[in-house]
C-alpha atoms as a PDB file:
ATOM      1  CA  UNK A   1      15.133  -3.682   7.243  1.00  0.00           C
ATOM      2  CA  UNK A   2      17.562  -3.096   4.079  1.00  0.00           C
ATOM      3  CA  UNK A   3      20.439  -3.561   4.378  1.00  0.00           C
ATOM      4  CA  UNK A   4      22.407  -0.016   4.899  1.00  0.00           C
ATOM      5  CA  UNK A   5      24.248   0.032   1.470  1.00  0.00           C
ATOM      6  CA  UNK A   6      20.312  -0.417  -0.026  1.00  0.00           C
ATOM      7  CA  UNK A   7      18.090   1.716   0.654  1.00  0.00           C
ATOM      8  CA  UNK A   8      14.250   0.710   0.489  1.00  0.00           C
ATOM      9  CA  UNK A   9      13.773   2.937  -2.416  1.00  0.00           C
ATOM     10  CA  UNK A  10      16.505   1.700  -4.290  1.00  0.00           C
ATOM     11  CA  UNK A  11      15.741  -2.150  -3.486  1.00  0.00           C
ATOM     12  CA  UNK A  12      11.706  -1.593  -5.020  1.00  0.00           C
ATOM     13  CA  UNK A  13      13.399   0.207  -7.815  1.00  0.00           C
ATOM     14  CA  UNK A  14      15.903  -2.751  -8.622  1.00  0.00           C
ATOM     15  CA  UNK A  15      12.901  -5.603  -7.723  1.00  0.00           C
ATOM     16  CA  UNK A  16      10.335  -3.163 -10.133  1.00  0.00           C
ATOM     17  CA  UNK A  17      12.971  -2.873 -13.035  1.00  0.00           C
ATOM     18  CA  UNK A  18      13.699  -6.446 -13.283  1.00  0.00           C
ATOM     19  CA  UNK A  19      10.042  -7.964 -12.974  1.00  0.00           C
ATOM     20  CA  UNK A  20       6.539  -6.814 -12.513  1.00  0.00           C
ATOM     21  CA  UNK A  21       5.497  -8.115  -8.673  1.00  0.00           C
ATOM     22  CA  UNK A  22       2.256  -8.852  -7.146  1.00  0.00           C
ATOM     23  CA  UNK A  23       2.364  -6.452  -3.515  1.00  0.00           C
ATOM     24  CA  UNK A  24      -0.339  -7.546  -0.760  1.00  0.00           C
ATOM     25  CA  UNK A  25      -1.396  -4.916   1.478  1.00  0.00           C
ATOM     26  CA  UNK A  26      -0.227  -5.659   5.031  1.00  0.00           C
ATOM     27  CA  UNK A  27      -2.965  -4.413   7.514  1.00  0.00           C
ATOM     28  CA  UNK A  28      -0.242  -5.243  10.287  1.00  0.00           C
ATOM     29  CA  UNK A  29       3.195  -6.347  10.990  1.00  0.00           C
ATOM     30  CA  UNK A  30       2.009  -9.793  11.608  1.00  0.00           C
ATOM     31  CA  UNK A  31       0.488 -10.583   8.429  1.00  0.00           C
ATOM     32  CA  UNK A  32       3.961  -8.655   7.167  1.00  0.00           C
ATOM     33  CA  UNK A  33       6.015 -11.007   8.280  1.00  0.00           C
ATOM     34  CA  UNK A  34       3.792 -13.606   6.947  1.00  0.00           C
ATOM     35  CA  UNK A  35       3.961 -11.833   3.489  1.00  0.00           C
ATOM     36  CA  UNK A  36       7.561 -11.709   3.403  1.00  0.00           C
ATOM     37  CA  UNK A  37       7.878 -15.629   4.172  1.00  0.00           C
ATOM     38  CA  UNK A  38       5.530 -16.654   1.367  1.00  0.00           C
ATOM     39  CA  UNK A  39       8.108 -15.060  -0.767  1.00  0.00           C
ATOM     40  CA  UNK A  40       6.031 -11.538  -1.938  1.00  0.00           C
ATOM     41  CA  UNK A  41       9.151  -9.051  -2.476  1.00  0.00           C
ATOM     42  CA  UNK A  42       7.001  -6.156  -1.572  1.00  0.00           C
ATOM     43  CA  UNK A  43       4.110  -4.715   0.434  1.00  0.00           C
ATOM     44  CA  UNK A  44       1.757  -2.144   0.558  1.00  0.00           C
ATOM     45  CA  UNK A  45       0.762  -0.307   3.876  1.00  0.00           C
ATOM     46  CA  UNK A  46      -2.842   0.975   2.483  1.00  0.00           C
ATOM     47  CA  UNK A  47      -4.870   3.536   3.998  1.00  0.00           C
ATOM     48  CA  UNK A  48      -8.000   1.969   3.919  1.00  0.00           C
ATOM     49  CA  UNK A  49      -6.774  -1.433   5.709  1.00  0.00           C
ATOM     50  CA  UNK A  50      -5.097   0.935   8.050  1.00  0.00           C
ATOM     51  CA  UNK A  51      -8.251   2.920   8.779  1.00  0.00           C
ATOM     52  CA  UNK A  52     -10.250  -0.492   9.132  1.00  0.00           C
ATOM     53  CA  UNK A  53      -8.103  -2.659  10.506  1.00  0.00           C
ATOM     54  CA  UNK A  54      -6.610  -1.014  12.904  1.00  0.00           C
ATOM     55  CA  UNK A  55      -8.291   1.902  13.729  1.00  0.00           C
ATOM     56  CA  UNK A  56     -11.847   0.965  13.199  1.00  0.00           C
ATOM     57  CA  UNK A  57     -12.747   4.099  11.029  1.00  0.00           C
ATOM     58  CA  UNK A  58     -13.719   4.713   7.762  1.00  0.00           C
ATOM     59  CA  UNK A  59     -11.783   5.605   4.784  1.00  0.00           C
ATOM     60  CA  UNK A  60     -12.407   9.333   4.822  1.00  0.00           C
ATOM     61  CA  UNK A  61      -8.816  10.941   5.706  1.00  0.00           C
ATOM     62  CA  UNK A  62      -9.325  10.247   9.676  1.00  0.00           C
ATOM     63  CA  UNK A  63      -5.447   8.780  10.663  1.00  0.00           C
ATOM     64  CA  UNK A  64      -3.237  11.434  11.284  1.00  0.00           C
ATOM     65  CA  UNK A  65       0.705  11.428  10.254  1.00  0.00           C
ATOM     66  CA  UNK A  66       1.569  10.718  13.553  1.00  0.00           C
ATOM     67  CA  UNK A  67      -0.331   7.560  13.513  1.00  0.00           C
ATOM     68  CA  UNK A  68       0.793   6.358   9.883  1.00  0.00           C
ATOM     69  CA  UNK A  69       4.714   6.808  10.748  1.00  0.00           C
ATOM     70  CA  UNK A  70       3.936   5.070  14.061  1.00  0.00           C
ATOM     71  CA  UNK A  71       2.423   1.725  11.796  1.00  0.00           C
ATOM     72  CA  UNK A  72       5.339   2.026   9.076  1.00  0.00           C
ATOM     73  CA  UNK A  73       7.462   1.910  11.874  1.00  0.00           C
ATOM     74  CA  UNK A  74       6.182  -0.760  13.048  1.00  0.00           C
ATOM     75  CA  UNK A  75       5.953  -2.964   9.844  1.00  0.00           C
ATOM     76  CA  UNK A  76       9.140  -1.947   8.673  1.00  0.00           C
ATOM     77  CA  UNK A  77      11.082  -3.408  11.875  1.00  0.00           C
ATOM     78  CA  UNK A  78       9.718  -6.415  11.039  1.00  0.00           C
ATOM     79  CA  UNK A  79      10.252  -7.075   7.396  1.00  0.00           C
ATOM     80  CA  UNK A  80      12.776  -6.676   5.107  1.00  0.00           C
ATOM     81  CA  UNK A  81      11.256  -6.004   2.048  1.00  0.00           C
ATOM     82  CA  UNK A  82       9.934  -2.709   0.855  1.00  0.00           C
ATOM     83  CA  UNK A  83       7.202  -1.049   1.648  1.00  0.00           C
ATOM     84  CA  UNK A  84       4.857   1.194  -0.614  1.00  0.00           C
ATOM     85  CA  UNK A  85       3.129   3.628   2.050  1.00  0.00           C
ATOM     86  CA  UNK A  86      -0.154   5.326   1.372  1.00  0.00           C
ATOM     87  CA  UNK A  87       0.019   8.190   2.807  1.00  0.00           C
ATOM     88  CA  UNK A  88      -3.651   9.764   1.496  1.00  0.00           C
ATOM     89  CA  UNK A  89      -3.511  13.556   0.414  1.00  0.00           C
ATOM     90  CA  UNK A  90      -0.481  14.320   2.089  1.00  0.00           C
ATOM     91  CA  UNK A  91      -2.073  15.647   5.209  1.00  0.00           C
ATOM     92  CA  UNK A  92      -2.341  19.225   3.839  1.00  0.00           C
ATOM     93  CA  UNK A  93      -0.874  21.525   1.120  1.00  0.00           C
ATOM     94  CA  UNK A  94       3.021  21.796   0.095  1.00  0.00           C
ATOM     95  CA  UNK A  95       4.793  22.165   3.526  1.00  0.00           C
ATOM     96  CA  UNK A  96       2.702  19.394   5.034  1.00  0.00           C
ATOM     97  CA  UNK A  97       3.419  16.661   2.261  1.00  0.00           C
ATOM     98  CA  UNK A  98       6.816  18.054   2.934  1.00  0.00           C
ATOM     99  CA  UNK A  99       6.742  16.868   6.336  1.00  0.00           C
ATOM    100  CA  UNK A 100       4.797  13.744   5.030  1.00  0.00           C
ATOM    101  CA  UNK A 101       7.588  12.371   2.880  1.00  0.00           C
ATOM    102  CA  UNK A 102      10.406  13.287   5.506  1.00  0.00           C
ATOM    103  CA  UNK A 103       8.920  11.656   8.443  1.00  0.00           C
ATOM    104  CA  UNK A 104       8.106   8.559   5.972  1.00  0.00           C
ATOM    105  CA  UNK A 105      11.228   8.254   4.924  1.00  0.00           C
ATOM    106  CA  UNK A 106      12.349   8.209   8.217  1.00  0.00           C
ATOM    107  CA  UNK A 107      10.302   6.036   9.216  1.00  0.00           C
ATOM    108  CA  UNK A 108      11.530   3.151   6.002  1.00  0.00           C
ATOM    109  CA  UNK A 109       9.076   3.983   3.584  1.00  0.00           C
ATOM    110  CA  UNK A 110      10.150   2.851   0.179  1.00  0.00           C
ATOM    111  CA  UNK A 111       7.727   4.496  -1.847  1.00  0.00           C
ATOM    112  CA  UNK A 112       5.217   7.249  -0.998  1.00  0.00           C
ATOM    113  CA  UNK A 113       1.457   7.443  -2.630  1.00  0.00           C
ATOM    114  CA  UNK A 114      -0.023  10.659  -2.968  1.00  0.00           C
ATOM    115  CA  UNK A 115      -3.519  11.070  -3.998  1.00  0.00           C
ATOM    116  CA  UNK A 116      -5.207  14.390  -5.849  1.00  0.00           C
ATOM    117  CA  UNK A 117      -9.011  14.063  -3.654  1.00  0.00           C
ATOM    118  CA  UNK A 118      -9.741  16.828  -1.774  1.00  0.00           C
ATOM    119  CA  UNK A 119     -10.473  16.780   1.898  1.00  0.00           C
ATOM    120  CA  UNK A 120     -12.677  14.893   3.126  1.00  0.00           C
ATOM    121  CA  UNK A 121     -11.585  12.408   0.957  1.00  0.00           C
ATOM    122  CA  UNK A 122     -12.640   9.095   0.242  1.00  0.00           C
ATOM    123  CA  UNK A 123     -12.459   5.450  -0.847  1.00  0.00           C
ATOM    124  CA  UNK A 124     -11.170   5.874  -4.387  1.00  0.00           C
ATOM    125  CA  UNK A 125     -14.031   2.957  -5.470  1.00  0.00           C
ATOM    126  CA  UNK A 126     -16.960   5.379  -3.920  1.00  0.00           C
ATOM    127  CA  UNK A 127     -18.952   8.095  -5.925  1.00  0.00           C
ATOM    128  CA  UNK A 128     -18.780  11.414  -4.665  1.00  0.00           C
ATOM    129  CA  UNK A 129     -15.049  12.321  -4.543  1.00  0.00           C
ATOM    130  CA  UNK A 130     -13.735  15.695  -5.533  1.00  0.00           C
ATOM    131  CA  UNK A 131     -10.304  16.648  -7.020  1.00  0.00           C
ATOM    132  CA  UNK A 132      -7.749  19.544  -6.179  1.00  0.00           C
ATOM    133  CA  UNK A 133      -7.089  21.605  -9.175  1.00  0.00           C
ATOM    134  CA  UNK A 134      -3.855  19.933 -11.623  1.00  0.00           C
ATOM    135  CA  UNK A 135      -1.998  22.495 -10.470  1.00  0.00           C
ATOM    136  CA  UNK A 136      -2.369  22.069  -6.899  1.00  0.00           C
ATOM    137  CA  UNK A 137      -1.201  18.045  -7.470  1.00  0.00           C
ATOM    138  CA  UNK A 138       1.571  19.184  -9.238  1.00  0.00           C
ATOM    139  CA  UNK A 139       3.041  21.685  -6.919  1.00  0.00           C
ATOM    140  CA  UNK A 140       2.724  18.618  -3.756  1.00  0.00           C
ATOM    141  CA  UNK A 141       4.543  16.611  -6.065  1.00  0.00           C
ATOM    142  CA  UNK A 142       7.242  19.408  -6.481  1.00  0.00           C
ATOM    143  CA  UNK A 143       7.351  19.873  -3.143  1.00  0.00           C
ATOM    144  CA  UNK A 144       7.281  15.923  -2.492  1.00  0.00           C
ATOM    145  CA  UNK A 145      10.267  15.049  -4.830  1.00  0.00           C
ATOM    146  CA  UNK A 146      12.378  17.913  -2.901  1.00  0.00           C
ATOM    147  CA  UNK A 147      11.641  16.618   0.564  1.00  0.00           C
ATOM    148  CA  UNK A 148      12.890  13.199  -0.304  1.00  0.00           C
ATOM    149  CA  UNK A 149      16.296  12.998   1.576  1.00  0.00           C
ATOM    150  CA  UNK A 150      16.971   9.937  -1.001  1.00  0.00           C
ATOM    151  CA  UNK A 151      16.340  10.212  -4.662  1.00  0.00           C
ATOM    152  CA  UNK A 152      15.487   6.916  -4.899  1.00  0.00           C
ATOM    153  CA  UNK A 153      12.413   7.027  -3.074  1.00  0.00           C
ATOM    154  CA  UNK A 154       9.846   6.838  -5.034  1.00  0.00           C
ATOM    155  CA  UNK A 155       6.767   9.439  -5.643  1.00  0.00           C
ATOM    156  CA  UNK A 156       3.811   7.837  -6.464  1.00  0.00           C
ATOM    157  CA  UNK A 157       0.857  10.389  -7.739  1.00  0.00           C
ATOM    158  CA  UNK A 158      -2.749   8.330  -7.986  1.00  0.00           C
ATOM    159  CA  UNK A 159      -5.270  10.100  -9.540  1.00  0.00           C
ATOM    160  CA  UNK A 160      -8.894   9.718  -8.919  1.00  0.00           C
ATOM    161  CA  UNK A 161      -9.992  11.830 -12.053  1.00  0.00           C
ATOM    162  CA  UNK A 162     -11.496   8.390 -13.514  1.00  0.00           C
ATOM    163  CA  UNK A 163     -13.842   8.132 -11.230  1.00  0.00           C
ATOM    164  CA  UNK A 164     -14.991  12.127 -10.949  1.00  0.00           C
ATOM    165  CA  UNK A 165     -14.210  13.079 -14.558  1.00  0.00           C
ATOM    166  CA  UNK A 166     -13.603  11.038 -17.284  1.00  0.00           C
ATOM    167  CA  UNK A 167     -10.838   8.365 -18.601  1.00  0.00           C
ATOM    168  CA  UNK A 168      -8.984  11.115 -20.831  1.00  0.00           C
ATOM    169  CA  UNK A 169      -9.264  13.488 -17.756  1.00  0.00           C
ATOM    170  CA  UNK A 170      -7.220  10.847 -15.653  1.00  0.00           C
ATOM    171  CA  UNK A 171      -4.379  10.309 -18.883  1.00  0.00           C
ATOM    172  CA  UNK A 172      -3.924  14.166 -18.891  1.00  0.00           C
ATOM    173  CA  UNK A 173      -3.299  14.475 -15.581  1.00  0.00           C
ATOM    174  CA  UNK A 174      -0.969  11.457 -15.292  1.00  0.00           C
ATOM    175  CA  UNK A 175       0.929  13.337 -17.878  1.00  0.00           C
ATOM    176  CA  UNK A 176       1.070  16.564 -15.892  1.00  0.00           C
ATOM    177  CA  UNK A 177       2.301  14.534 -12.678  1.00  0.00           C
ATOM    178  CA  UNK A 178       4.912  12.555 -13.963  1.00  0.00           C
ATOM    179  CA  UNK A 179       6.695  15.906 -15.540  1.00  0.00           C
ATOM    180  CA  UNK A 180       5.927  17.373 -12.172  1.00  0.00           C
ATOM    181  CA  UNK A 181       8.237  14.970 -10.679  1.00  0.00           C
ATOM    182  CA  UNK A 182       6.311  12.033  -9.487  1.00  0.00           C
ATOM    183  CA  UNK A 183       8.271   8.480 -10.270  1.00  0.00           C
ATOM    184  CA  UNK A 184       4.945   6.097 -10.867  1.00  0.00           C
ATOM    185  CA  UNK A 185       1.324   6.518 -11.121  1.00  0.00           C
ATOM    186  CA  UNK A 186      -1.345   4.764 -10.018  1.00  0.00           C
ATOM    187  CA  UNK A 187      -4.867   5.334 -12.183  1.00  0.00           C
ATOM    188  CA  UNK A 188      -7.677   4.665  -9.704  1.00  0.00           C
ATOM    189  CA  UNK A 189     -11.298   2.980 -10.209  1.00  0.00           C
ATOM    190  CA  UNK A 190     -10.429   2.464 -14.126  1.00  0.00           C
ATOM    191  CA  UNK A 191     -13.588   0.790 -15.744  1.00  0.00           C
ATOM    192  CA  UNK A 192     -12.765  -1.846 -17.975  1.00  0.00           C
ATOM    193  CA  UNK A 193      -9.884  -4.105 -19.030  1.00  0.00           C
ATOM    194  CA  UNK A 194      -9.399  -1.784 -22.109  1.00  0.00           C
ATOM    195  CA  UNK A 195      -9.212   1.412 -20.174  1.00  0.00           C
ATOM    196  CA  UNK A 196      -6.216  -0.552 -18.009  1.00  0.00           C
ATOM    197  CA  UNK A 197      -4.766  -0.945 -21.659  1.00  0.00           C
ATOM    198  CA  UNK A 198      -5.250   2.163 -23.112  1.00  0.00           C
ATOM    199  CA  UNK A 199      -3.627   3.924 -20.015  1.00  0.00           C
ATOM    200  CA  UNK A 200      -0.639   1.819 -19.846  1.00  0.00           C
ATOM    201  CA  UNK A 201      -0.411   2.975 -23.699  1.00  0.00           C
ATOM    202  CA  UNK A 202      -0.554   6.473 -23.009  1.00  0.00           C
ATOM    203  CA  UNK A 203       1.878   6.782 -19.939  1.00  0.00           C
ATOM    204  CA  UNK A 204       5.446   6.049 -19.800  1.00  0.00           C
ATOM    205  CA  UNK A 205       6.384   6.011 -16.417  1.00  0.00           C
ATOM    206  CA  UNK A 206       5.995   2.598 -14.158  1.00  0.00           C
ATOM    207  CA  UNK A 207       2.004   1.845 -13.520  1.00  0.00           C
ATOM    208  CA  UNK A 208       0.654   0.728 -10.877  1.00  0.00           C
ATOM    209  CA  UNK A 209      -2.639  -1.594 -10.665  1.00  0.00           C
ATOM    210  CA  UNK A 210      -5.372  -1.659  -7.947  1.00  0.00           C
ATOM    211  CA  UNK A 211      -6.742  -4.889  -7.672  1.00  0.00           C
ATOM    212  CA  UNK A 212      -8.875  -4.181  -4.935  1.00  0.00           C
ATOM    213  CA  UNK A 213     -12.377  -6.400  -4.355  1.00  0.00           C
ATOM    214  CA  UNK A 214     -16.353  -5.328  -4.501  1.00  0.00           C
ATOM    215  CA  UNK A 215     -14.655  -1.735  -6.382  1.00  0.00           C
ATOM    216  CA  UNK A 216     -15.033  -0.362  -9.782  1.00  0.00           C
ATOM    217  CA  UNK A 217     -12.395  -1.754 -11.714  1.00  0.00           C
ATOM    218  CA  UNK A 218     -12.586  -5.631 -12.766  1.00  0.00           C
ATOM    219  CA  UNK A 219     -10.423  -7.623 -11.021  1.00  0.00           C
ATOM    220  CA  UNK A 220      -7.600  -9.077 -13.777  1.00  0.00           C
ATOM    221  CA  UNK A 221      -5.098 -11.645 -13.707  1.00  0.00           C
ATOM    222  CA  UNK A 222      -1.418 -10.493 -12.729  1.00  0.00           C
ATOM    223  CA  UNK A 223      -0.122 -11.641 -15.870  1.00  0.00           C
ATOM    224  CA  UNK A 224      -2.582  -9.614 -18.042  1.00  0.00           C
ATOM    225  CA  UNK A 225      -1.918  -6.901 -16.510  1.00  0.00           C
ATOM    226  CA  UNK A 226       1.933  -7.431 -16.463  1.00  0.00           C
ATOM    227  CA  UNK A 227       1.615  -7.963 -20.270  1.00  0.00           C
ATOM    228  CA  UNK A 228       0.164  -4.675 -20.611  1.00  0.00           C
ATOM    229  CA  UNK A 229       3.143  -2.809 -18.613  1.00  0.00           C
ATOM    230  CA  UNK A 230       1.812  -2.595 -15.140  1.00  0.00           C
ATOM    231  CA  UNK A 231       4.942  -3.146 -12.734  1.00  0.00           C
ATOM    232  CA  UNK A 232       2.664  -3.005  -9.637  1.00  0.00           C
ATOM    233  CA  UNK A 233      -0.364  -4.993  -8.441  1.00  0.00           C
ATOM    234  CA  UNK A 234      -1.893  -4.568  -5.541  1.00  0.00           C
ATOM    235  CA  UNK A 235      -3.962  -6.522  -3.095  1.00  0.00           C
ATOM    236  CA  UNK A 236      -4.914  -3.578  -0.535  1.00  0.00           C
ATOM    237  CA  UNK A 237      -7.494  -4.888   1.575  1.00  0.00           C
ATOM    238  CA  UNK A 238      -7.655  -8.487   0.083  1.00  0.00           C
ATOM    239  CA  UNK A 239      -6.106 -10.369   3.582  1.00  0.00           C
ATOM    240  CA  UNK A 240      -7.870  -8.129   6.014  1.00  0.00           C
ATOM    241  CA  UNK A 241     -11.198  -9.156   4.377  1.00  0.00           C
ATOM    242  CA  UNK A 242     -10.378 -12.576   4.109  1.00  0.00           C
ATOM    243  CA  UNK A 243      -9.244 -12.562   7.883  1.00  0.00           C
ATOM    244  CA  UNK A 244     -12.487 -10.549   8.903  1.00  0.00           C
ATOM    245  CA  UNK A 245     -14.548 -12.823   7.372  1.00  0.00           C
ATOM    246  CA  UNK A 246     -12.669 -16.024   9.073  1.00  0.00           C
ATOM    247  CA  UNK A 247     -12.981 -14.437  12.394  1.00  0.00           C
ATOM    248  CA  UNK A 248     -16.789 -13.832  12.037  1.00  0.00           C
ATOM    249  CA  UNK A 249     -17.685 -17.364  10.990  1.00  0.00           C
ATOM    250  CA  UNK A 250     -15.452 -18.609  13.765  1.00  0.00           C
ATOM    251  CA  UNK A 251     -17.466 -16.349  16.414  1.00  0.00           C
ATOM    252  CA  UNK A 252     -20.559 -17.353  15.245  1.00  0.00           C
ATOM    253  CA  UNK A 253     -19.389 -21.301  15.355  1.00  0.00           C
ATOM    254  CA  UNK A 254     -18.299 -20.657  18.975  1.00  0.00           C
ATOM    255  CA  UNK A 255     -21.317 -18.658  20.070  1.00  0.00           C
ATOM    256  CA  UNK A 256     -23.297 -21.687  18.269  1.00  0.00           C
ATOM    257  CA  UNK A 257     -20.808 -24.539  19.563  1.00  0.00           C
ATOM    258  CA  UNK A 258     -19.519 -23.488  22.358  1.00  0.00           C
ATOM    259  CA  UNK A 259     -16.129 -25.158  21.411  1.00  0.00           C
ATOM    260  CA  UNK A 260     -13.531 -24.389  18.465  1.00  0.00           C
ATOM    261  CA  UNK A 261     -12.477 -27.799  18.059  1.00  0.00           C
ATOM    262  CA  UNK A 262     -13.860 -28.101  14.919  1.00  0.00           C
ATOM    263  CA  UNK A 263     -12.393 -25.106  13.939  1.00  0.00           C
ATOM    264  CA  UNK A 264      -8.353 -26.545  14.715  1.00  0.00           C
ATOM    265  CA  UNK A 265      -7.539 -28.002  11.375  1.00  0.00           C
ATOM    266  CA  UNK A 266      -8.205 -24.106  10.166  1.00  0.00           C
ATOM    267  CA  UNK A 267      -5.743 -22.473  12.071  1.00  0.00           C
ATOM    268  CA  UNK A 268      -2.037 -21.183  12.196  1.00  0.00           C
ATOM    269  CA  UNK A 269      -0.728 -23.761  15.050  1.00  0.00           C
ATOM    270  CA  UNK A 270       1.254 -22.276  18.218  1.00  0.00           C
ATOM    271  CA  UNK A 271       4.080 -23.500  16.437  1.00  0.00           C
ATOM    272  CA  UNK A 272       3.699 -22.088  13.247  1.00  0.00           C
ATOM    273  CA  UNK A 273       2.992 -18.767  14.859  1.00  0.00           C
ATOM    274  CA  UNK A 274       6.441 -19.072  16.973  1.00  0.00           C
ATOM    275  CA  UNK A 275       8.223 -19.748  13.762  1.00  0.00           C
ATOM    276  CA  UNK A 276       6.853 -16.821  12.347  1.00  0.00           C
ATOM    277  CA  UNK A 277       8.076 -14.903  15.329  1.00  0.00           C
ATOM    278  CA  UNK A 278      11.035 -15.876  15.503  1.00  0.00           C
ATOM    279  CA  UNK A 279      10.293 -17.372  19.017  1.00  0.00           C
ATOM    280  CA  UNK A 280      13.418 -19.541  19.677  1.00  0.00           C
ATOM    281  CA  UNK A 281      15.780 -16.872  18.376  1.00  0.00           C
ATOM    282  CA  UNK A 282      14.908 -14.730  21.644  1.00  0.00           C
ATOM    283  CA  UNK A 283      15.016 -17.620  23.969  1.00  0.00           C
ATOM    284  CA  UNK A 284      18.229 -18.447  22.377  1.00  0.00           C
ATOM    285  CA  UNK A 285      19.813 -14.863  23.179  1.00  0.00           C
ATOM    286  CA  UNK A 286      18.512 -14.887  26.656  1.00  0.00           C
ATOM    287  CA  UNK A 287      20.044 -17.970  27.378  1.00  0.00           C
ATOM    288  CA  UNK A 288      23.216 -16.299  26.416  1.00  0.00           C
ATOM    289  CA  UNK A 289      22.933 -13.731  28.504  1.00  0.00           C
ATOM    290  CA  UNK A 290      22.813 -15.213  31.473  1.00  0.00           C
ATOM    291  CA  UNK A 291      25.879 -17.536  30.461  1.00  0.00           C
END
């Protein structure tokens, strides 16, 4: 964790106003820790990995807050960078996101995402989502940016308009959300490289970037879209698919094989995996407590 002079809001504002930063999405603390050690000075705790990954359920608003402060929790004991935290459509109306971004916060969140989909809502990259009225966004973000014990927290308003309404739709209500208090915003399922640049033209506030894969939007180089003024990329789902598909070819190799040696020069080695855990560190202490 940050240290306490730092909070994690403050240290992704600081990282965000000195460079634009590529931010993986961390499906567990594991592949956190792993994150943090390849020298990423953020990460993303998405929704959609969450719901996948851990869960086994689909992207549709199933996870309750419980269970989202329960994974923060446990990603953000075991990193020290930030964390950006999707936390979906805030569970419910004003006095729920209320509760969303205090028991975030709590639980090390150093930014919040709040999405304008109605319940049931879905992947942002799917047809058939539906919005809350502008109004109704705005007053969660209201309510969101005076729950925030910290003021450096950040509010993060994605819009899904894009993707249900049009391109101009989605610039109009950035516009609304940002003078409604939110701190970034993140345009979803944008079409083309030009509607990533014509966006970043019309808002001034930090912009986030969804690089997810097999969506809507192309996927563009970080430095493209750093040139054009987005601060944030993410990588949501990118290592949980990449680790999914590992660990299917490997099942079908051992089902095939009946052995994985063929499979050793692919894999993190017990060492590696000890170092990544801080193994000795624990035996270390222990020793010293029985001195």
């Amino acid at each position: 964790m940050a240290e306490l002079d730092v909070t994690p809001g403050r240290m992704l504002r600081d990282i965000v106003a000195a460079t634009a930063v590529q931010v993986p999405g961390a499906p567990n603390a594991l592949m956190g820790r792993l994150i943090e050690e390849m020298g990423f000075s953020a990460m993303y705790l998405s929704g959609a990995a969450f719901s996948a990954g851990v869960l086994a359920l689909p992207d549709i608003g199933l996870f309750t807050l419980t269970e989202l402060v329960q994974q923060l929790q446990l990603l953000t004991s075991r990193v020290s960078v930030p964390v950006i935290v999707d936390a979906d459509t805030g569970f419910g109306d004003t006095a729920n996101v209320e509760r969303t971004i205090a028991e975030l916060e709590r639980a090390g969140a150093a930014a919040i995402q709040l999405e304008d989909q109605e319940l049931p809502k879905r992947c942002g990259h799917l047809s058939g989502k539906s919005l809350v009225t502008t109004d109704a966004m705005c007053a969660k973000l209201r309510a969101a940016a005076a729950a925030r014990a910290d003021d450096d927290t950040v509010i993060l308003a994605r819009t899904d308009a894009r993707g249900v309404d049009s391109f101009e739709a989605a610039v109009e209500r950035a516009k609304r959300y940002v003078d409604a208090g939110a701190d970034w915003i993140f345009p979803e399922a944008l079409a083309t490289r030009e509607e990533f640049e014509a966006f970043a033209n019309a808002i001034d506030a930090p912009l986030v970037a969804n690089m997810t894969e097999f969506g809507k939007s192309p996927l563009m180089d970080f430095d493209e879209l750093a040139e054009m003024g987005y601060r944030v990329v993410l990588y949501p789902v990118t290592l949980l698919r990449v680790a999914m598909k590992a660990v299917e070819s490997t099942l079908a190799l051992l089902a095939a094989d009946g052995t994985q040696r063929e499979l050793l020069d692919l894999m993190q080695t017990r060492q590696e995996l000890y170092d990544l855990l801080e193994y000795d560190s624990y035996e270390t202490r222990d020793r010293e407590y029985f001195a």
